[in-house]
C-alpha atoms as a PDB file:
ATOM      1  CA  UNK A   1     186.757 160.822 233.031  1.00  0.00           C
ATOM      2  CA  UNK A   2     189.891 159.693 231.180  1.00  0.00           C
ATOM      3  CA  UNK A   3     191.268 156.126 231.592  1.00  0.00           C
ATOM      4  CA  UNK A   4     194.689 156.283 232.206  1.00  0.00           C
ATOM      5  CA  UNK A   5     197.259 157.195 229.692  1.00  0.00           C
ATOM      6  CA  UNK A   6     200.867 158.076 229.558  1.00  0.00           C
ATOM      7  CA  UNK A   7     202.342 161.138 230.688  1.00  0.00           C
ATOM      8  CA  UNK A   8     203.627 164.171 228.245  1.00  0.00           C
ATOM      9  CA  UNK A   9     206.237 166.095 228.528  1.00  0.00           C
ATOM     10  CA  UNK A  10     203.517 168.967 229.460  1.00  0.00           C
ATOM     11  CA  UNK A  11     201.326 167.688 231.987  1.00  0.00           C
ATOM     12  CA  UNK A  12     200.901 169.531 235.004  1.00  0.00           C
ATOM     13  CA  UNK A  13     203.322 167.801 237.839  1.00  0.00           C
ATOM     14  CA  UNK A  14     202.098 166.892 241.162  1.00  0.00           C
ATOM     15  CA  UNK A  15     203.338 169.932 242.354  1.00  0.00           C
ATOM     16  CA  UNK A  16     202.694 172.226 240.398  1.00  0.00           C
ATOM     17  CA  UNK A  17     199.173 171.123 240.280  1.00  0.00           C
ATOM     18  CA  UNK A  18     198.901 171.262 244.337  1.00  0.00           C
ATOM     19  CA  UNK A  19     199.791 175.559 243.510  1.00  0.00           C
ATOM     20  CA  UNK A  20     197.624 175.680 240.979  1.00  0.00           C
ATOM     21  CA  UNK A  21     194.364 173.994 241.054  1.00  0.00           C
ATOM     22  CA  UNK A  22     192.273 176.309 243.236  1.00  0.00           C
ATOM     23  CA  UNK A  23     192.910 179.336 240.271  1.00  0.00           C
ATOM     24  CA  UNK A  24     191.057 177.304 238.074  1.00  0.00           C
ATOM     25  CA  UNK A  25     188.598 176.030 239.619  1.00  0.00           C
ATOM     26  CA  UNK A  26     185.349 178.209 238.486  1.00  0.00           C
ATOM     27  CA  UNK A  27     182.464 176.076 239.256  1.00  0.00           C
ATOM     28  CA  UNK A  28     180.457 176.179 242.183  1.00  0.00           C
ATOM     29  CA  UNK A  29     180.367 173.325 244.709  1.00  0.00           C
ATOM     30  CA  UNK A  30     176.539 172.557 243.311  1.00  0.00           C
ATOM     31  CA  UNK A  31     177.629 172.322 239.885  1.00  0.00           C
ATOM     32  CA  UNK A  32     176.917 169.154 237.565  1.00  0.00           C
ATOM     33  CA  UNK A  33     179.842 166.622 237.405  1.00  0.00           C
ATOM     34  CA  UNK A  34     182.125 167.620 234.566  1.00  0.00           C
ATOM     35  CA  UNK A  35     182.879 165.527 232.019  1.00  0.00           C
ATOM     36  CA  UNK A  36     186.768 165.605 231.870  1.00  0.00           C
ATOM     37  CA  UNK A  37     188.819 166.345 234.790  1.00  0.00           C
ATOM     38  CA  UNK A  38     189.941 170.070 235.266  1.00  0.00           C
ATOM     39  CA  UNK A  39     193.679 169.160 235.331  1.00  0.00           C
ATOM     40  CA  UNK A  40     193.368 166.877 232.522  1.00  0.00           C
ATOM     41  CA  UNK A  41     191.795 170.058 230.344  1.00  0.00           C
ATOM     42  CA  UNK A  42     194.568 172.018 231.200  1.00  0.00           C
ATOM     43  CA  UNK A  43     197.051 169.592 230.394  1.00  0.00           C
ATOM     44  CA  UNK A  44     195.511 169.584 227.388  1.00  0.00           C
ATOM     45  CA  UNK A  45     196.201 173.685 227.057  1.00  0.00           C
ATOM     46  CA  UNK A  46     199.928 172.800 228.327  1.00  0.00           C
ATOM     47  CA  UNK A  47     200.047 170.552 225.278  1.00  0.00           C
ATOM     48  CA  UNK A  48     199.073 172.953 222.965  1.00  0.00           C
ATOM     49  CA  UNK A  49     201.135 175.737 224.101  1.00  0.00           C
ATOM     50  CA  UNK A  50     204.511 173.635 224.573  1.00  0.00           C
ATOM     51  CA  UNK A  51     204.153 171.978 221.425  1.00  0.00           C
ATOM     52  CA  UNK A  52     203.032 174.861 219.513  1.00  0.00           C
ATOM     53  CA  UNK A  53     200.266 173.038 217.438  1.00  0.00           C
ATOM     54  CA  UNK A  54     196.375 173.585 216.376  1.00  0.00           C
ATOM     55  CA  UNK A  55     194.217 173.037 218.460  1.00  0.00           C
ATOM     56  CA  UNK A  56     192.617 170.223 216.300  1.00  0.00           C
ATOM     57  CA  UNK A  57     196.136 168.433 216.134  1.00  0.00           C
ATOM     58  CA  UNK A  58     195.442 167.525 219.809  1.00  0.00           C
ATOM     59  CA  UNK A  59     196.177 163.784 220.906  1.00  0.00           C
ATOM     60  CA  UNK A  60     193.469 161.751 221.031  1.00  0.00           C
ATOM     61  CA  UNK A  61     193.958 160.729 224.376  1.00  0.00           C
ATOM     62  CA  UNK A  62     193.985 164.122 225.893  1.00  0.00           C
ATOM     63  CA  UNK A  63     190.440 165.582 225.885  1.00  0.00           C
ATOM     64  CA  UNK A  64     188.592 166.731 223.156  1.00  0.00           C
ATOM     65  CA  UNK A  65     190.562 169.842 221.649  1.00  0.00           C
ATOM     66  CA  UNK A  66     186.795 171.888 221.710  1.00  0.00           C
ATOM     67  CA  UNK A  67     186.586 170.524 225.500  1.00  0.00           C
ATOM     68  CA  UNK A  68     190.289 172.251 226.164  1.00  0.00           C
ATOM     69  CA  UNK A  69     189.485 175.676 223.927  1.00  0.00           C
ATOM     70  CA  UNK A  70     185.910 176.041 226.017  1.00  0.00           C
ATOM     71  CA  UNK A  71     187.618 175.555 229.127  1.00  0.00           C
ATOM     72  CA  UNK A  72     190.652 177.502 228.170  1.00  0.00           C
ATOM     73  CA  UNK A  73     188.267 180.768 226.682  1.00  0.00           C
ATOM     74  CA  UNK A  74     186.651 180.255 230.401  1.00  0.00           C
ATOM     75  CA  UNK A  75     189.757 181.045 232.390  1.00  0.00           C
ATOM     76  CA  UNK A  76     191.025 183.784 230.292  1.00  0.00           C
ATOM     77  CA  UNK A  77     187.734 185.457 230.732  1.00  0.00           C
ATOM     78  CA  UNK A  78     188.213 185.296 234.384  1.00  0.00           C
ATOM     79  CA  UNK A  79     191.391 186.448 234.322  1.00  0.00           C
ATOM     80  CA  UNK A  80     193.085 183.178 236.562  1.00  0.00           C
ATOM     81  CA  UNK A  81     196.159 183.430 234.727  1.00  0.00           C
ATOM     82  CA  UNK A  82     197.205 187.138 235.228  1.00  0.00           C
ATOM     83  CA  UNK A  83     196.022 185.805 238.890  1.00  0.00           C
ATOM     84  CA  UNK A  84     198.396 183.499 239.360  1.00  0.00           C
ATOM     85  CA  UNK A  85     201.271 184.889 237.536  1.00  0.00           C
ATOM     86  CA  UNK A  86     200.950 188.187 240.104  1.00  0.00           C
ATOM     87  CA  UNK A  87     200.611 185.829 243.160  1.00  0.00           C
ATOM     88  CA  UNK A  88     203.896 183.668 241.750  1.00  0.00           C
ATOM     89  CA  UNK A  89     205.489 187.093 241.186  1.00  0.00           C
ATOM     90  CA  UNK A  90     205.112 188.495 244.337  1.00  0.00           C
ATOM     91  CA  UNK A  91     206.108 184.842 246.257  1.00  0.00           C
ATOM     92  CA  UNK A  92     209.366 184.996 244.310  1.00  0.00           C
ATOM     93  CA  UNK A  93     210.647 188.318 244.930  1.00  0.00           C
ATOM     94  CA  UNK A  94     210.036 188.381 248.692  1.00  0.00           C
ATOM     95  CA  UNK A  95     211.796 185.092 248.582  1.00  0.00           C
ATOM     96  CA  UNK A  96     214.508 187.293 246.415  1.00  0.00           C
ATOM     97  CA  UNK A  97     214.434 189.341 249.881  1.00  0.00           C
ATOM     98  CA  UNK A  98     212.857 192.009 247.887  1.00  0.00           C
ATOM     99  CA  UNK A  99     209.396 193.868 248.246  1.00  0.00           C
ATOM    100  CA  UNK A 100     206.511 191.504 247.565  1.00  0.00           C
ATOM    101  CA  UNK A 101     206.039 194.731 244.619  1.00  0.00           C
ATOM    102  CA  UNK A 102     208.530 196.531 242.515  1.00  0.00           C
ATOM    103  CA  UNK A 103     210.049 199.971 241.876  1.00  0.00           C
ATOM    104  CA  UNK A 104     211.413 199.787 238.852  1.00  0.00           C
ATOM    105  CA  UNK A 105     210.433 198.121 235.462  1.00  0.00           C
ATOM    106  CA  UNK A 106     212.577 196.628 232.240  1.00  0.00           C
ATOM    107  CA  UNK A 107     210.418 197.886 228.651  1.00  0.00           C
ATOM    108  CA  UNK A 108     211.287 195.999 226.023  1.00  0.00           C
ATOM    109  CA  UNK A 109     209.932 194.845 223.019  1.00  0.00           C
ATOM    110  CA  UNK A 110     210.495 191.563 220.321  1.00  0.00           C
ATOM    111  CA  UNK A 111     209.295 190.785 217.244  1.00  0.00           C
ATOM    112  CA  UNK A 112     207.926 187.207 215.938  1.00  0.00           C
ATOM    113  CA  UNK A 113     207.669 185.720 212.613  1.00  0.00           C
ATOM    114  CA  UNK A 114     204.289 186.004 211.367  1.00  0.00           C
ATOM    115  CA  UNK A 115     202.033 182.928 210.695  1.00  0.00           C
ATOM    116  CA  UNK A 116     199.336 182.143 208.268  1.00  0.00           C
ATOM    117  CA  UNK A 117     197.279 182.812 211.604  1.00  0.00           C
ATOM    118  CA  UNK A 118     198.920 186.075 212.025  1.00  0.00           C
ATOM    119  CA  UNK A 119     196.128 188.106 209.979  1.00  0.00           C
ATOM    120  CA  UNK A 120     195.977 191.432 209.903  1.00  0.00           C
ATOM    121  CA  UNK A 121     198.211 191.251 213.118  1.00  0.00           C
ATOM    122  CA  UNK A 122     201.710 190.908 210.518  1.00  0.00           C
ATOM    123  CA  UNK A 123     203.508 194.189 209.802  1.00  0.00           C
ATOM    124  CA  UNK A 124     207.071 194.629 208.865  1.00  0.00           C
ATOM    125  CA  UNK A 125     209.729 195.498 211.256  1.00  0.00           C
ATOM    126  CA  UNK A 126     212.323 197.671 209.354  1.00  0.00           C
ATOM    127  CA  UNK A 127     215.113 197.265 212.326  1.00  0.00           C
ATOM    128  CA  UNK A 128     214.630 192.735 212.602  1.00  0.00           C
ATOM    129  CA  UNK A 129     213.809 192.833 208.547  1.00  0.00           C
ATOM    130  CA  UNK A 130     211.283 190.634 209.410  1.00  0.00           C
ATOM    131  CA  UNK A 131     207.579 190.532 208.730  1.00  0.00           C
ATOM    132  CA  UNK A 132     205.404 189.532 211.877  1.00  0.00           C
ATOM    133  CA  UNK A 133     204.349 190.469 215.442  1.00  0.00           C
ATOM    134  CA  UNK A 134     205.705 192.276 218.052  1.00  0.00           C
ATOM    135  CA  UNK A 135     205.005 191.263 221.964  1.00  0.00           C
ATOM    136  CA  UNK A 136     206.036 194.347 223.828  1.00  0.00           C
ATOM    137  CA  UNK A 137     206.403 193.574 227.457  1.00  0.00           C
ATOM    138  CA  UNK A 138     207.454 194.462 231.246  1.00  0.00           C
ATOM    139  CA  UNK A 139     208.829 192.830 233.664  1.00  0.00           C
ATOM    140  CA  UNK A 140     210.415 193.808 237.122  1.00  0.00           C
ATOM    141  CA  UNK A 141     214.362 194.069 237.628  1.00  0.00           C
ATOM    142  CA  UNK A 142     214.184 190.015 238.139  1.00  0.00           C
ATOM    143  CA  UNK A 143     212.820 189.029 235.200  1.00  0.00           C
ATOM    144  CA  UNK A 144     208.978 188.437 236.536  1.00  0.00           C
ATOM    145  CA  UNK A 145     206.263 189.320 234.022  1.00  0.00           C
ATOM    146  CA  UNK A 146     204.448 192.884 234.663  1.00  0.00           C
ATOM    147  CA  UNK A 147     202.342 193.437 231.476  1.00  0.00           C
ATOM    148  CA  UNK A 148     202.694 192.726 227.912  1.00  0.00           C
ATOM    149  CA  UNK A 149     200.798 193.514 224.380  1.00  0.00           C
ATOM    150  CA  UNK A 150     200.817 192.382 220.665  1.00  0.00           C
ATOM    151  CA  UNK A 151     200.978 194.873 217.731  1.00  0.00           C
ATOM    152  CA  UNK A 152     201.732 194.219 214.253  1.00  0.00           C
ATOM    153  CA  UNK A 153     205.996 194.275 214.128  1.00  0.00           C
ATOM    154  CA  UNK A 154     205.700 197.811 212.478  1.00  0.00           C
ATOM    155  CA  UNK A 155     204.531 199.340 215.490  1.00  0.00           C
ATOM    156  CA  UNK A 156     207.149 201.846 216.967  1.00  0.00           C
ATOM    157  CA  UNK A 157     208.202 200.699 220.789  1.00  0.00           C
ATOM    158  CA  UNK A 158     207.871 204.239 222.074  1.00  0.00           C
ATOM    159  CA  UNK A 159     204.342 204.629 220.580  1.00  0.00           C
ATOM    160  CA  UNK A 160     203.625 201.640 223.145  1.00  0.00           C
ATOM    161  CA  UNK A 161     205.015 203.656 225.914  1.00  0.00           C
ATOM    162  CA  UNK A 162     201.677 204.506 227.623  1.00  0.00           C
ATOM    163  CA  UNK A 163     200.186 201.441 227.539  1.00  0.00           C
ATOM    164  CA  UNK A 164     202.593 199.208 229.075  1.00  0.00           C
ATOM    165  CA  UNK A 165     203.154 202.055 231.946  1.00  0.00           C
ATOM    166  CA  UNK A 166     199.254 201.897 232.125  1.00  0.00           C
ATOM    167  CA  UNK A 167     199.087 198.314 232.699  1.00  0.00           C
ATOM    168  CA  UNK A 168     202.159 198.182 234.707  1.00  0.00           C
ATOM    169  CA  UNK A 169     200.283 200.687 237.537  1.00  0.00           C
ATOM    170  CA  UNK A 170     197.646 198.343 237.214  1.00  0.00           C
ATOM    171  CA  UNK A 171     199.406 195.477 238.157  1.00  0.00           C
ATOM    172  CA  UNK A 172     201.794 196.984 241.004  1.00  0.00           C
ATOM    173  CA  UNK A 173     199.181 198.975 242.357  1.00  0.00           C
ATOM    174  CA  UNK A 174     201.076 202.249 241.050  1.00  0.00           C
ATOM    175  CA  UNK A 175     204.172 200.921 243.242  1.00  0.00           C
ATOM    176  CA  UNK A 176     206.794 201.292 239.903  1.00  0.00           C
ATOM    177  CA  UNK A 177     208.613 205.180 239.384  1.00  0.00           C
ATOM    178  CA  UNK A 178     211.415 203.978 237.376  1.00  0.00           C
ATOM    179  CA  UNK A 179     211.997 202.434 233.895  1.00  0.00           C
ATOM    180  CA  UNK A 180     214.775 201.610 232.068  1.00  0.00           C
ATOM    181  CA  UNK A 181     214.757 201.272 228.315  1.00  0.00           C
ATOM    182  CA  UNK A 182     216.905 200.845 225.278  1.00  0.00           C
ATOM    183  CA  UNK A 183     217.322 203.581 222.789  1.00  0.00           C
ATOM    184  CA  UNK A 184     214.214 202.950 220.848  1.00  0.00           C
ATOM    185  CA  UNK A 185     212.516 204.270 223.163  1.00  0.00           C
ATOM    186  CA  UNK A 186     214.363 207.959 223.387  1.00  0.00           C
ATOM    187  CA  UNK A 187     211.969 211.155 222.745  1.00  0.00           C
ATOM    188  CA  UNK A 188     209.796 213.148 224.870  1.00  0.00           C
ATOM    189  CA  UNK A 189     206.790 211.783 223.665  1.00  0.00           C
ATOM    190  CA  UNK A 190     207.895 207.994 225.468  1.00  0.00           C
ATOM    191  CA  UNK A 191     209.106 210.595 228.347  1.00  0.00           C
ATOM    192  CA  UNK A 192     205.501 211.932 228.888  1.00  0.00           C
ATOM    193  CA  UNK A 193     203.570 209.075 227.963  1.00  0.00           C
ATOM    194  CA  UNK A 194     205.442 207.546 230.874  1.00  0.00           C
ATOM    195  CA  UNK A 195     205.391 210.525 233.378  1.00  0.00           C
ATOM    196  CA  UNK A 196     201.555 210.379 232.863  1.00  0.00           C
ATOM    197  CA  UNK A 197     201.483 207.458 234.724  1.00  0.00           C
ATOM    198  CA  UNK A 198     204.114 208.376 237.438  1.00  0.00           C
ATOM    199  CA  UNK A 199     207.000 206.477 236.028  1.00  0.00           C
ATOM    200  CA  UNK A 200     210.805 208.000 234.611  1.00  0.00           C
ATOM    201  CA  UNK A 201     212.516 206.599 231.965  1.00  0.00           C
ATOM    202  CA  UNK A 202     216.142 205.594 231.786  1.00  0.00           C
ATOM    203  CA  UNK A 203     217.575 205.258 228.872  1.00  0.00           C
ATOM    204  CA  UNK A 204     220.296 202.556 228.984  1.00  0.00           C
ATOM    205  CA  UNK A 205     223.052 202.674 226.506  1.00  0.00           C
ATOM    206  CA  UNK A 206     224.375 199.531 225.193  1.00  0.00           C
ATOM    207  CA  UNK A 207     228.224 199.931 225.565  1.00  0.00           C
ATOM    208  CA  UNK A 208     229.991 199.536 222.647  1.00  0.00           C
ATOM    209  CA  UNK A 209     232.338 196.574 223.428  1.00  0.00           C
ATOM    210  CA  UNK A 210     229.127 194.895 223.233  1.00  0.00           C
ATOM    211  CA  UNK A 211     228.159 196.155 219.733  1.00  0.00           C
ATOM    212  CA  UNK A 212     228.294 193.438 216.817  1.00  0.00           C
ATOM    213  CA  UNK A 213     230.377 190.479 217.578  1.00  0.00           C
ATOM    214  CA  UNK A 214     232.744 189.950 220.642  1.00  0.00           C
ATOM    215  CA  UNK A 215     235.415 187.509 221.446  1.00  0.00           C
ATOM    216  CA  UNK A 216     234.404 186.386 224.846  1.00  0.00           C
ATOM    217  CA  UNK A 217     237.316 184.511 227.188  1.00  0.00           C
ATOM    218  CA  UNK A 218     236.859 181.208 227.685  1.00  0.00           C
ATOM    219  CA  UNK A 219     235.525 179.524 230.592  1.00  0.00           C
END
C-alpha cells in the first residue's frame, strides 16, 4: 500500500469512487492481498488519461506505471468501462425524464492529429487537411456515449455507417430507429448499411446563416 501523498487533479473523488468501485473490482473474495490499492491504480489510469502522457512519465508516487497498464489491460478485457458508461447512461436520461434507452442516435465523426504513436493508424483527411485519426462515434439525442471506433482520418464517414449502427443495436438492445447525420453521410449505400440494422437516416442540413463566420449578438 501507498503512504500517503497529495492529491491530483485526477484522482477519483470520494464520490465518484462510492459509484464506481464495485465495476472494478475483478478479484474474488479468496484472492491474495494486492499490492497497491485498486483506486490508487486507477488513479493512476486517471492520471494518464487527463494529462495525456506515457505511461512511463507516471509520478513516482502513484503506482508503478506497469502496475497501472496490467491493471488497466485487465478491465478493458472485461469490458467494466462500456459497463459503467451504459449504467451512467441509462441513470441520466431517466433522470432527463426520458426512457432509461433511446430512439434516436447523433453519427458523427472527428478527426485527430496523428502522433508518433499513431502508426499505421494516420491517414490524411482531405476535408480537416490534416493527417491523423478519426474517432467516429454515437451518442443519444443528450449527448451520452452509444458506440465509437478509430480509423485512419482517410476513412470515409459513410463507409463507417454499418458499424456504428451495429454497435449501437448492441448497446440499446436494438431500441434506436432513427439517425440523424450531416451530409457526409448522404448516399444509399450509408442508407442501407443503416436499414440493415433497423435504423433511418436523417440527413440534417446545416443552414446557411451558419456557414463560415457569423456575427453573433451580444449577450
Amino acid at each position: 500500500m501507498q503512504s500517503a501523498r497529495k492529491p491530483y487533479p485526477s484522482d477519483v473523488s470520494d464520490e465518484e469512487w462510492a459509484l464506481i468501485a464495485s465495476y472494478l473490482v475483478l478479484l474474488r473474495e479468496d484472492a491474495s492481498q494486492r499490492l497497491y490499492s485498486l483506486r490508487e491504480l486507477f488513479n493512476g489510469l486517471r492520471y494518464v488519461i487527463r494529462n495525456g502522457i506515457p505511461w512511463r512519465a507516471m509520478p513516482n508516487d502513484l503506482p508503478p506505471w506497469a502496475a497501472v497498464y496490467q491493471q488497466a489491460q485487465r478491465w478493458l478485457a472485461a469490458g467494466v468501462f462500456e459497463a459503467l458508461a451504459s449504467d451512467l447512461r441509462a441513470i441520466l436520461r431517466l433522470a432527463a425524464g426520458r426512457k432509461a434507452e433511446p430512439s434516436a442516435a447523433i453519427l458523427d465523426s472527428r478527426t485527430l492529429r496523428s502522433t508518433p504513436e499513431s502508426g499505421e493508424r494516420a491517414g490524411y483527411d482531405g476535408a480537416k487537411r490534416e493527417r491523423g485519426s478519426k474517432l467516429h462515434l454515437a451518442v443519444d439525442t443528450l449527448g451520452h456515449l452509444l458506440a465509437l471506433h478509430v480509423t485512419p482520418a482517410n476513412a470515409e464517414d459513410r463507409g463507417q455507417v454499418e458499424q456504428l449502427a451495429q454497435a449501437v443495436q448492441s448497446e440499446t438492445g436494438g431500441s434506436v430507429d432513427l439517425a440523424y447525420v450531416d451530409a457526409g453521410y448522404t448516399g444509399e449505400r450509408a442508407a442501407n448499411a443503416a436499414r440493415q440494422h433497423g435504423i433511418e437516416l436523417e440527413v440534417v442540413k446545416l443552414p446557411e446563416a451558419k456557414r463560415g463566420f457569423v456575427l453573433l449578438p451580444r449577450r
